[in-house]
N, C-alpha and C. Protein backbone atom coordinates (compact mmCIF):
# COMPACT_ATOMS: atom_id res chain seq x y z
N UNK A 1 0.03 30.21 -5.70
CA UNK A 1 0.01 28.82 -6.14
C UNK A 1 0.10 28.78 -7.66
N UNK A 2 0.94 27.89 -7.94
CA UNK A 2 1.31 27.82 -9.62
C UNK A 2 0.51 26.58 -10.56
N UNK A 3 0.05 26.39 -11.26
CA UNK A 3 -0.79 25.31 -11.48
C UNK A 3 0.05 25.26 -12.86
N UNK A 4 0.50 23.75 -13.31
CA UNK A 4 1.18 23.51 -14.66
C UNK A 4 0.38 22.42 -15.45
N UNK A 5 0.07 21.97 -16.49
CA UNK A 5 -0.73 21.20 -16.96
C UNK A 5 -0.01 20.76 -18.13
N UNK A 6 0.48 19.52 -18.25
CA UNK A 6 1.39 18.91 -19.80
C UNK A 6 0.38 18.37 -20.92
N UNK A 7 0.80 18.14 -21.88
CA UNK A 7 -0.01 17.49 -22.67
C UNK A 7 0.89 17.33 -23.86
N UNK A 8 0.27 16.59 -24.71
CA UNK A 8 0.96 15.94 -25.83
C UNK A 8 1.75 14.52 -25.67
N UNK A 9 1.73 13.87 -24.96
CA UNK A 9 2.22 12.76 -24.67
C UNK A 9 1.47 11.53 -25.41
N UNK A 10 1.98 10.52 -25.66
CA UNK A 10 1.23 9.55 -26.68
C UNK A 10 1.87 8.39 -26.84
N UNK A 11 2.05 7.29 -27.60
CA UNK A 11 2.42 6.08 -28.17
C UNK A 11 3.02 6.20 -29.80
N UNK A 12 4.24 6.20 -29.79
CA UNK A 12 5.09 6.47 -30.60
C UNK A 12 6.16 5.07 -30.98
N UNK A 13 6.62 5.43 -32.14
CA UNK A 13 7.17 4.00 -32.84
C UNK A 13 8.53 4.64 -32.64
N UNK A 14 9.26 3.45 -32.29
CA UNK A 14 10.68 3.83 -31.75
C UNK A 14 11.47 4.77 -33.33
N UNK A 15 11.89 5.50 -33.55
CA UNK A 15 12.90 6.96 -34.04
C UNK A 15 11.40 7.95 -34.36
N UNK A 16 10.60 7.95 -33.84
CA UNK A 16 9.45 8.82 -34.04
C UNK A 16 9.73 10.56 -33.21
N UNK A 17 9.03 11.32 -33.28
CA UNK A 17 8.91 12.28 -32.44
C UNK A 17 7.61 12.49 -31.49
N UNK A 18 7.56 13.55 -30.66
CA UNK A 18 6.61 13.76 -29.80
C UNK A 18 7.07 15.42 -29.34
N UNK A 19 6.09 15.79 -29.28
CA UNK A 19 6.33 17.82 -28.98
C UNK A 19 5.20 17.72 -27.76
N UNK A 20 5.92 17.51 -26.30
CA UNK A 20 5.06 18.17 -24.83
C UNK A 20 4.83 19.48 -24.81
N UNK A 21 3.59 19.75 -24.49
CA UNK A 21 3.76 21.13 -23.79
C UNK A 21 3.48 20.90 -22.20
N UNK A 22 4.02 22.10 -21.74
CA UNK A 22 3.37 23.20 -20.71
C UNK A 22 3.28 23.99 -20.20
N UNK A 23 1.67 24.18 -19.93
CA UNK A 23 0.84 25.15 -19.87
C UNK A 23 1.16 25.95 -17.95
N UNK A 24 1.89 27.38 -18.21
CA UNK A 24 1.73 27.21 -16.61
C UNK A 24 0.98 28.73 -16.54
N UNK A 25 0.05 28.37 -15.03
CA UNK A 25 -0.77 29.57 -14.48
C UNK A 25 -0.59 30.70 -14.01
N UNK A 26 0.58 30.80 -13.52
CA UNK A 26 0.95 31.70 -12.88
C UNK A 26 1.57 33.50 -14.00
N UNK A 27 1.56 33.79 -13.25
CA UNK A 27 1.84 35.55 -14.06
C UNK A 27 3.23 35.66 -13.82
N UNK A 28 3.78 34.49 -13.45
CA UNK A 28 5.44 34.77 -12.94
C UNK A 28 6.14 33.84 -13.60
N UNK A 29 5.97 33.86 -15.17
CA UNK A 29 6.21 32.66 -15.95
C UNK A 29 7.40 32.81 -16.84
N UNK A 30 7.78 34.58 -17.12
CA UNK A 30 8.67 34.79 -18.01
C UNK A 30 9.78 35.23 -16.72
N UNK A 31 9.67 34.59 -15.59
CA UNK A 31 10.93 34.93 -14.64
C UNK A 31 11.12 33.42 -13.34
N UNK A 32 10.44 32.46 -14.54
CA UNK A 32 10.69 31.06 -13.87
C UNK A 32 11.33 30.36 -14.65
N UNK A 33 12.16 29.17 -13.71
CA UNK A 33 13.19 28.35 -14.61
C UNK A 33 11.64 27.21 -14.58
N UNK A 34 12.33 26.62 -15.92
CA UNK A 34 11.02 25.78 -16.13
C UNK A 34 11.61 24.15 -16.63
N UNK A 35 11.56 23.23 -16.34
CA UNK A 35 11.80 22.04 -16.19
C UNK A 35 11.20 20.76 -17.13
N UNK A 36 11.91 19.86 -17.30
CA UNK A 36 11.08 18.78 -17.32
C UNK A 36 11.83 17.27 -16.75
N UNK A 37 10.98 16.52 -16.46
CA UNK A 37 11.45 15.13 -15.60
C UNK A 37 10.99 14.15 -16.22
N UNK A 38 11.38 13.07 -15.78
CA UNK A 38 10.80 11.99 -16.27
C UNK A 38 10.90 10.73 -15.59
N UNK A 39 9.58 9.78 -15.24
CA UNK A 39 9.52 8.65 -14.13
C UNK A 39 9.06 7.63 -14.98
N UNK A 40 10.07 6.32 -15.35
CA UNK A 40 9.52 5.42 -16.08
C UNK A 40 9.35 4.28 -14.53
N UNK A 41 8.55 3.29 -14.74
CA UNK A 41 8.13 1.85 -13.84
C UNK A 41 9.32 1.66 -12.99
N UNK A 42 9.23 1.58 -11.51
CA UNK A 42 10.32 1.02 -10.85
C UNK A 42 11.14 1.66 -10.76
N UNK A 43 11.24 3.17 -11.48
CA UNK A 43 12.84 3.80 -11.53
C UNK A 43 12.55 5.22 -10.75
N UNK A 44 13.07 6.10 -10.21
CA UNK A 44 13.05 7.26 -9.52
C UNK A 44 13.26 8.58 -10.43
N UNK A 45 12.21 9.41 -10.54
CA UNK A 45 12.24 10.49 -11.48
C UNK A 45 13.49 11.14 -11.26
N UNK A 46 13.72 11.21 -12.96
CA UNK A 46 15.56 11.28 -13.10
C UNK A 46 14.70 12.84 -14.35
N UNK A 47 15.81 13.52 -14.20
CA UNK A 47 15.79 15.12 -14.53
C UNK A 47 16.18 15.04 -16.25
N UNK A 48 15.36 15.40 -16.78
CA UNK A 48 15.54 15.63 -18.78
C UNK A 48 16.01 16.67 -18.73
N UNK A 49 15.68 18.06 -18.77
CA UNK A 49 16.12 19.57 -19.42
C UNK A 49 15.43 20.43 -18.60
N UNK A 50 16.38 21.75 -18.43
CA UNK A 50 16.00 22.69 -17.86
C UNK A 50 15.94 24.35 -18.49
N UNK A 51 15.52 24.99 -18.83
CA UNK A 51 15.39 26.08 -19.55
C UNK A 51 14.88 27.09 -18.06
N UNK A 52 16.07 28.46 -18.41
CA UNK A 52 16.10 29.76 -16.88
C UNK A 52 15.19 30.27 -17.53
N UNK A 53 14.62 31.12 -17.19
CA UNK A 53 14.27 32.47 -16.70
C UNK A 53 14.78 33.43 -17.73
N UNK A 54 16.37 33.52 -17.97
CA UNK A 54 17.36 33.76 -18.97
C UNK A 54 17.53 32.90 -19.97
N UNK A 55 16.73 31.97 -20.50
CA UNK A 55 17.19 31.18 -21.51
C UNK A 55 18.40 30.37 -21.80
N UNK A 56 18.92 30.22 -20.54
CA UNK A 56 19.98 28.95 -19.97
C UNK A 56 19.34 27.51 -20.56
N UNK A 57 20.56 26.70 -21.00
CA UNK A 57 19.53 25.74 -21.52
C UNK A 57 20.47 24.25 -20.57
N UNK A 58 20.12 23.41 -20.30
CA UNK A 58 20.82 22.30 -19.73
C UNK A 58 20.52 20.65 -19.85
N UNK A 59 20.94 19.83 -20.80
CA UNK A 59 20.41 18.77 -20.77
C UNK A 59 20.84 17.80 -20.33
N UNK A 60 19.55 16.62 -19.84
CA UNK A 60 21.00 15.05 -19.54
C UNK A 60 21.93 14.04 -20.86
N UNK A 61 22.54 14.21 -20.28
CA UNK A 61 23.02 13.32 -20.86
C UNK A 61 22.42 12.12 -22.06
N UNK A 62 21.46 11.65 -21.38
CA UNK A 62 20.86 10.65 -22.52
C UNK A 62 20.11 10.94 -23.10
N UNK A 63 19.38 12.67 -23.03
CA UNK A 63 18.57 12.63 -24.23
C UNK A 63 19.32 14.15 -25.16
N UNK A 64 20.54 14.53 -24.73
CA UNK A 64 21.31 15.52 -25.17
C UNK A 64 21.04 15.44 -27.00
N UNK A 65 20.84 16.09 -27.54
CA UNK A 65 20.88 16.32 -29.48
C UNK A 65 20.08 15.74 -29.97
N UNK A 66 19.06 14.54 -29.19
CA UNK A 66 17.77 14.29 -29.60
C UNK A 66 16.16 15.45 -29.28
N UNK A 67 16.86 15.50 -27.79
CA UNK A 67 15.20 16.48 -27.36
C UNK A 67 15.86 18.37 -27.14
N UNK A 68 14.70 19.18 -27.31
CA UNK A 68 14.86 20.07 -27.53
C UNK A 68 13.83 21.28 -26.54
N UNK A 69 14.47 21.75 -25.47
CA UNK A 69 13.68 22.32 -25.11
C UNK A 69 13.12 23.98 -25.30
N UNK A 70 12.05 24.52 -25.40
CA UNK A 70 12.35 26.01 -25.50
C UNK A 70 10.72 26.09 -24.73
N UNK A 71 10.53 27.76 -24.67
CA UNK A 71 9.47 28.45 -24.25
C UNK A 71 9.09 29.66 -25.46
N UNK A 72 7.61 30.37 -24.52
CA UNK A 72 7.01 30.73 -24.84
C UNK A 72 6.84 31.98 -23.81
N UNK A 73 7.15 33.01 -23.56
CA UNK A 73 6.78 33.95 -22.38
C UNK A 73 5.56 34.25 -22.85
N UNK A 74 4.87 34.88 -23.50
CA UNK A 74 3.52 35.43 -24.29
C UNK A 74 2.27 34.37 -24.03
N UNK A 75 2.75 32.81 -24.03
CA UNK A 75 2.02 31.84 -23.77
C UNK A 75 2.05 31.22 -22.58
N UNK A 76 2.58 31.57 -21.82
CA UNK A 76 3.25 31.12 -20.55
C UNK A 76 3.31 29.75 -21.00
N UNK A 77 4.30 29.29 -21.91
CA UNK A 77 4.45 27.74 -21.87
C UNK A 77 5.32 27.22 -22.67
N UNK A 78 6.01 26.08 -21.69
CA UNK A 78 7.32 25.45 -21.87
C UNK A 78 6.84 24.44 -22.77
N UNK A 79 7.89 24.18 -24.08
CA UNK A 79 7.82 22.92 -24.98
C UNK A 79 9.26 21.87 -24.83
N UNK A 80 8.79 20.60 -24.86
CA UNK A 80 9.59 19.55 -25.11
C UNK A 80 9.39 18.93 -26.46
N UNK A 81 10.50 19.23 -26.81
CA UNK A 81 10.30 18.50 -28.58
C UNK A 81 11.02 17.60 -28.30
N UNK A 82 10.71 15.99 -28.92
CA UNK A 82 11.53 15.01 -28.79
C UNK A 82 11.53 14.23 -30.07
N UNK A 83 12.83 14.15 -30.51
CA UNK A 83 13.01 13.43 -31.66
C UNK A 83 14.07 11.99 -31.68
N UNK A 84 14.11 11.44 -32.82
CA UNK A 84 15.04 9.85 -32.26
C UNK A 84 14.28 9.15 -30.96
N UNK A 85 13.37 9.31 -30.92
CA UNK A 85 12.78 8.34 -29.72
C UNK A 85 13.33 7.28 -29.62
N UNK A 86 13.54 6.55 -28.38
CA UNK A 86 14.08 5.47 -28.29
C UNK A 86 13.17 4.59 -27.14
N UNK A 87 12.75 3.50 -27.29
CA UNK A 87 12.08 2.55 -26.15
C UNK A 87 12.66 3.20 -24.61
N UNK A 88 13.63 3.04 -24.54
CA UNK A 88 14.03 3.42 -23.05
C UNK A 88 13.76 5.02 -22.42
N UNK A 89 13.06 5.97 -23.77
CA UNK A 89 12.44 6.79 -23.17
C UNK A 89 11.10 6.95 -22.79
N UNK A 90 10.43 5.81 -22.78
CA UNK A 90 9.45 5.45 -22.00
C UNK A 90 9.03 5.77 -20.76
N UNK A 91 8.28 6.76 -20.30
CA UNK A 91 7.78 7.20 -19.13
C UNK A 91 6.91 8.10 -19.00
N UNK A 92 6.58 8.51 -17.27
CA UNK A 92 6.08 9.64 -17.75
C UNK A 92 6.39 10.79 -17.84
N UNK A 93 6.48 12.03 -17.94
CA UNK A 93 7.26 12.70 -18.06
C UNK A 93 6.29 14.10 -17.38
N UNK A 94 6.71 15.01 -16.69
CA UNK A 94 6.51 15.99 -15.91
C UNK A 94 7.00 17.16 -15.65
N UNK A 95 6.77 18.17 -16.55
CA UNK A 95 6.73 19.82 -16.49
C UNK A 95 7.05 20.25 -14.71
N UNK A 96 7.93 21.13 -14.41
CA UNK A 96 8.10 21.70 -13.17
C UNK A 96 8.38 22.92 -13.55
N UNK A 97 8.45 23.44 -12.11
CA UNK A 97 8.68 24.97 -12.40
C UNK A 97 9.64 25.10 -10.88
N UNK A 98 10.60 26.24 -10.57
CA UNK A 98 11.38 26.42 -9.86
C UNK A 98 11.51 27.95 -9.53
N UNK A 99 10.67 28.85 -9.74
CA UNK A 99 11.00 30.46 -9.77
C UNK A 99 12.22 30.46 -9.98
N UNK A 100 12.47 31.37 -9.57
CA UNK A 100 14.26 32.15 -9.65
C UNK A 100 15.07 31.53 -8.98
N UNK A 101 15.07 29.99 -8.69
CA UNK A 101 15.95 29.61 -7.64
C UNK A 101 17.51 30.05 -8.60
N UNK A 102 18.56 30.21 -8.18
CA UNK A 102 19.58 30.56 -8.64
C UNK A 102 20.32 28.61 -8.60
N UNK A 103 20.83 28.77 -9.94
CA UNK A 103 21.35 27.71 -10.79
C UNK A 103 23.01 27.43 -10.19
N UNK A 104 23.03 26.97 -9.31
CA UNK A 104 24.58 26.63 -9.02
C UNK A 104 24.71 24.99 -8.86
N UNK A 105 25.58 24.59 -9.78
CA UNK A 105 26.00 23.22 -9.77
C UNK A 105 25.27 22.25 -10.43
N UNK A 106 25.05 21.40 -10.29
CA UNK A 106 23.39 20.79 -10.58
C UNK A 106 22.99 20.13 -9.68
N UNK A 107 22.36 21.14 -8.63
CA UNK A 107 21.41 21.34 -7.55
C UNK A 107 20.04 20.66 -8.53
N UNK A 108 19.69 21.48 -9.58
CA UNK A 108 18.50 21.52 -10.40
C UNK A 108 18.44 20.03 -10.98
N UNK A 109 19.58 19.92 -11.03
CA UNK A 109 18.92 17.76 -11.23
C UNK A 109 18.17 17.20 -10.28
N UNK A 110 18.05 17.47 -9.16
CA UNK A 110 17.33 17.05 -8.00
C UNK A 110 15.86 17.53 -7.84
N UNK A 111 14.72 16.70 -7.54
CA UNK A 111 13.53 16.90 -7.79
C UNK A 111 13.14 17.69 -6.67
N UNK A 112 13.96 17.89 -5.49
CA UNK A 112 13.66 18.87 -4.17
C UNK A 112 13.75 19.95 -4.54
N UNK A 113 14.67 20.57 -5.42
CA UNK A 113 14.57 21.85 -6.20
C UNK A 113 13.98 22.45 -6.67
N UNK A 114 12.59 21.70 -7.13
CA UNK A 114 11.91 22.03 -7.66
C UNK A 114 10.58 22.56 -6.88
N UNK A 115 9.64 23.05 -7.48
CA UNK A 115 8.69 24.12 -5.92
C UNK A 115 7.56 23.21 -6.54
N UNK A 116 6.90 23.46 -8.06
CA UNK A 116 5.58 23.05 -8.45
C UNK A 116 5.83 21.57 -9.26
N UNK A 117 4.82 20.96 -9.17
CA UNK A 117 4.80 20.24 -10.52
C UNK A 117 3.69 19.66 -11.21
N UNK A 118 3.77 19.41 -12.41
CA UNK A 118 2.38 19.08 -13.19
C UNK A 118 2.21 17.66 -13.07
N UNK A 119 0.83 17.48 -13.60
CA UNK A 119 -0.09 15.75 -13.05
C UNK A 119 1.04 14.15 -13.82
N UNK A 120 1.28 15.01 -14.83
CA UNK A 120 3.03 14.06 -16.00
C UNK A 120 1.74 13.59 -17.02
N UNK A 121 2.40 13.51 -17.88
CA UNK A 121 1.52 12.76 -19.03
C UNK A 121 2.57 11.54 -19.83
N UNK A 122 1.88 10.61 -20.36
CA UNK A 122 2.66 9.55 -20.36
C UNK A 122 2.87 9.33 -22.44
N UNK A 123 4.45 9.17 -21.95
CA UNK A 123 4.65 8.92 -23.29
C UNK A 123 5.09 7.66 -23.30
N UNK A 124 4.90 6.76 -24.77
CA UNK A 124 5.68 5.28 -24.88
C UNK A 124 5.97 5.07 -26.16
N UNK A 125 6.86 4.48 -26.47
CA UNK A 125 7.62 4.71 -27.08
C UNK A 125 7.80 2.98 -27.45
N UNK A 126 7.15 2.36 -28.66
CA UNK A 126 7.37 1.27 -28.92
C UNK A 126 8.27 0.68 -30.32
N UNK A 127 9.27 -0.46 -29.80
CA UNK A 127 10.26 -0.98 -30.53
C UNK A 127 9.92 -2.00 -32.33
């Protein structure tokens, strides 16, 4: 069982930044693809960035050259740096983890793909 825990999430003035972490439990951390999502009010958790195992990096579309993802193997823990904030990135946002599933297509945009996930911590982002 993998236990992930985010933090850093907060209330931010729209072109501000915000740096998530997370923290994951498991000893199988420098050979997991590691994730992050994001669920704002009314809308269906839609997929931010994905960082392999191998240091594959993959982003969406709408937060592409603003947010920045990387890790930590030594710390077992994934960071989301987010810069240019914008109101519409308002949500909450949620650390996953996927072991070694192998990366074909973007399967990995889909939240079934994913095996674990953390409690989300909420960021907002005001205009």
């Amino acid at each position: 069982q993998v236990q992930l825990v985010e933090s850093g999430g907060g209330l931010v003035q729209a072109g501000g930044s915000l740096k998530l972490s997370c923290a994951h439990s498991g000893r199988t951390f420098s050979s997991a693809n590691m994730g992050w999502f994001r669920q704002a009010p009314g809308k269906e958790r839609e997929f931010v960035t994905l960082i392999s195992w191998s240091g594959n990096i993959f982003y969406a579309d709408s937060v592409k050259g603003r947010f920045t993802i990387s890790r930590d193997n030594a710390k077992g823990t994934v960071y989301l740096q987010m810069n240019s904030l914008k109101p519409e990135d308002t949500a909450v946002y949620y650390c996953a983890t996927a072991g070694r599933n192998p990366i074909t297509g973007t399967y990995y945009q889909q939240p079934r793909w994913w095996s674990y996930w953390g409690q989300g911590t909420q960021v907002t982002v005001s205009s």
